[in-house]
Protein backbone atom coordinates (compact mmCIF):
# COMPACT_ATOMS: atom_id res chain seq x y z
CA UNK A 1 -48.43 -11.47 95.20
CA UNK A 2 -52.06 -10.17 94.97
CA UNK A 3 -54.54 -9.25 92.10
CA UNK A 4 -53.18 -5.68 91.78
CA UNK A 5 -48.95 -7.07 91.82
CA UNK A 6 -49.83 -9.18 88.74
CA UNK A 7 -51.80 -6.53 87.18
CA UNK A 8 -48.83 -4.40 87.68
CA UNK A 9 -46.48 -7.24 85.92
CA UNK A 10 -48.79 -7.34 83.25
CA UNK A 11 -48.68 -4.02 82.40
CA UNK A 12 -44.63 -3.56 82.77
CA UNK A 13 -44.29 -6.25 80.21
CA UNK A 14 -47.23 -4.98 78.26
CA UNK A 15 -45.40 -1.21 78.03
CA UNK A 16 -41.85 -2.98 77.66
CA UNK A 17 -42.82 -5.10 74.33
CA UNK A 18 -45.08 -2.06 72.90
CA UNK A 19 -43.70 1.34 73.84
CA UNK A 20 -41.11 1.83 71.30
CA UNK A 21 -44.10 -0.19 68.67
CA UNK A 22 -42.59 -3.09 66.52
CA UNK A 23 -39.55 -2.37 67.56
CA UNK A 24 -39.16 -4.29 70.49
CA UNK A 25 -41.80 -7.24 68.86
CA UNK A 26 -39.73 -10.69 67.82
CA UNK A 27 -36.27 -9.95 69.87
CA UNK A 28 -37.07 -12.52 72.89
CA UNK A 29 -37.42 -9.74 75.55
CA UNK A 30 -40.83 -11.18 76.77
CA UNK A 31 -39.55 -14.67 76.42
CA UNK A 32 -36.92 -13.17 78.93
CA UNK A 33 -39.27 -11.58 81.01
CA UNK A 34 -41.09 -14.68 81.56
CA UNK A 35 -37.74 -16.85 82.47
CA UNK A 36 -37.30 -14.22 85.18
CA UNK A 37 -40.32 -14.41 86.63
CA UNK A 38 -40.46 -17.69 86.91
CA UNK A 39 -37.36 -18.04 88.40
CA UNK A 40 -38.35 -15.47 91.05
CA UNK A 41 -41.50 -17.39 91.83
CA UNK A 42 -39.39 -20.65 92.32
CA UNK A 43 -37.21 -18.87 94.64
CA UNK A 44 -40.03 -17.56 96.75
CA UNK A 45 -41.40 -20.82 96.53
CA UNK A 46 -44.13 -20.93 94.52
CA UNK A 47 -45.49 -24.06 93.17
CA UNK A 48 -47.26 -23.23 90.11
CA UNK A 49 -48.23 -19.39 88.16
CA UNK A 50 -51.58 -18.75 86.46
CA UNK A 51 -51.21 -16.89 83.46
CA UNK A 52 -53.64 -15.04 81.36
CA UNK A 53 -53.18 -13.98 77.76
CA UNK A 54 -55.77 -12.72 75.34
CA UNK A 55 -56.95 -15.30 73.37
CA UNK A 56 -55.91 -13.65 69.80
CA UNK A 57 -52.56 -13.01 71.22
CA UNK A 58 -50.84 -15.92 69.68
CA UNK A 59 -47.29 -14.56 70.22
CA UNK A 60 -47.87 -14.48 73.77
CA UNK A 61 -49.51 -17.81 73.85
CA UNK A 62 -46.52 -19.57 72.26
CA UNK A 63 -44.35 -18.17 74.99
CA UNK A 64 -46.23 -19.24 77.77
CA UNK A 65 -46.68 -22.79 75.95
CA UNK A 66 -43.16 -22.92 74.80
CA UNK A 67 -42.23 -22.13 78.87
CA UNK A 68 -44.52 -25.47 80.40
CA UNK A 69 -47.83 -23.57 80.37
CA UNK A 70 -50.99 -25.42 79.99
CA UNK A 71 -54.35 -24.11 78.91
CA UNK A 72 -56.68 -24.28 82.22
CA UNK A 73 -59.65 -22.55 80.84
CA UNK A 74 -61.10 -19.23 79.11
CA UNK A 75 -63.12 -16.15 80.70
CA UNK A 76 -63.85 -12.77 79.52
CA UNK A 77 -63.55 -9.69 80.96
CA UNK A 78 -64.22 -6.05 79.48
CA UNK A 79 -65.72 -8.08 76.54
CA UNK A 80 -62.37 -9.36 75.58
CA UNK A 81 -61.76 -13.53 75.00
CA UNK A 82 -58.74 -14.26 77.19
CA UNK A 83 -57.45 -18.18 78.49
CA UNK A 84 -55.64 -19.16 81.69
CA UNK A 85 -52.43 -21.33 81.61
CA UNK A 86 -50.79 -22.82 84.83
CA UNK A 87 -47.05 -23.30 84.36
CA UNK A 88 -46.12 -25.51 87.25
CA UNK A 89 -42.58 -24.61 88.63
């Protein structure tokens, strides 16, 4: 899966939490979303998936920790803060 694939994933979930506003926020559909894609990546063997998050996005931190992810390190891009977590599958 390249740069542009996970780009794409990000966005889907992105538009899928946020397009109908707080009404989608706190009902475990990214929590889901994540548990999918992991399980896709095992089955196309994949030994590990590098996730980044904004850092002042705690919601989506605690879903990436709750799911094995450990922070790697932090960057910024477009001015933003954001960290890297590896969840090894």
């Amino acid at each position: 899966m390249g740069n542009s694939s996970l780009t794409q994933v990000n966005y889907l979930i992105k538009r899928t939490i946020t397009e109908n506003g707080a009404n989608n926020r706190r009902k475990g559909f990214a929590t889901e979303m994540l548990r999918q894609l992991l399980d896709v990546a095992k089955k196309t063997g994949m030994k590990e998936l590098h996730l980044s998050v904004e850092k002042n996005n705690e919601p989506s931190v605690k879903i990436i920790t709750r799911n094995g992810g450990v922070y790697e390190r932090s960057f910024e891009f477009d001015g933003e803060q954001a960290d890297i977590y590896r969840i090894t599958l």
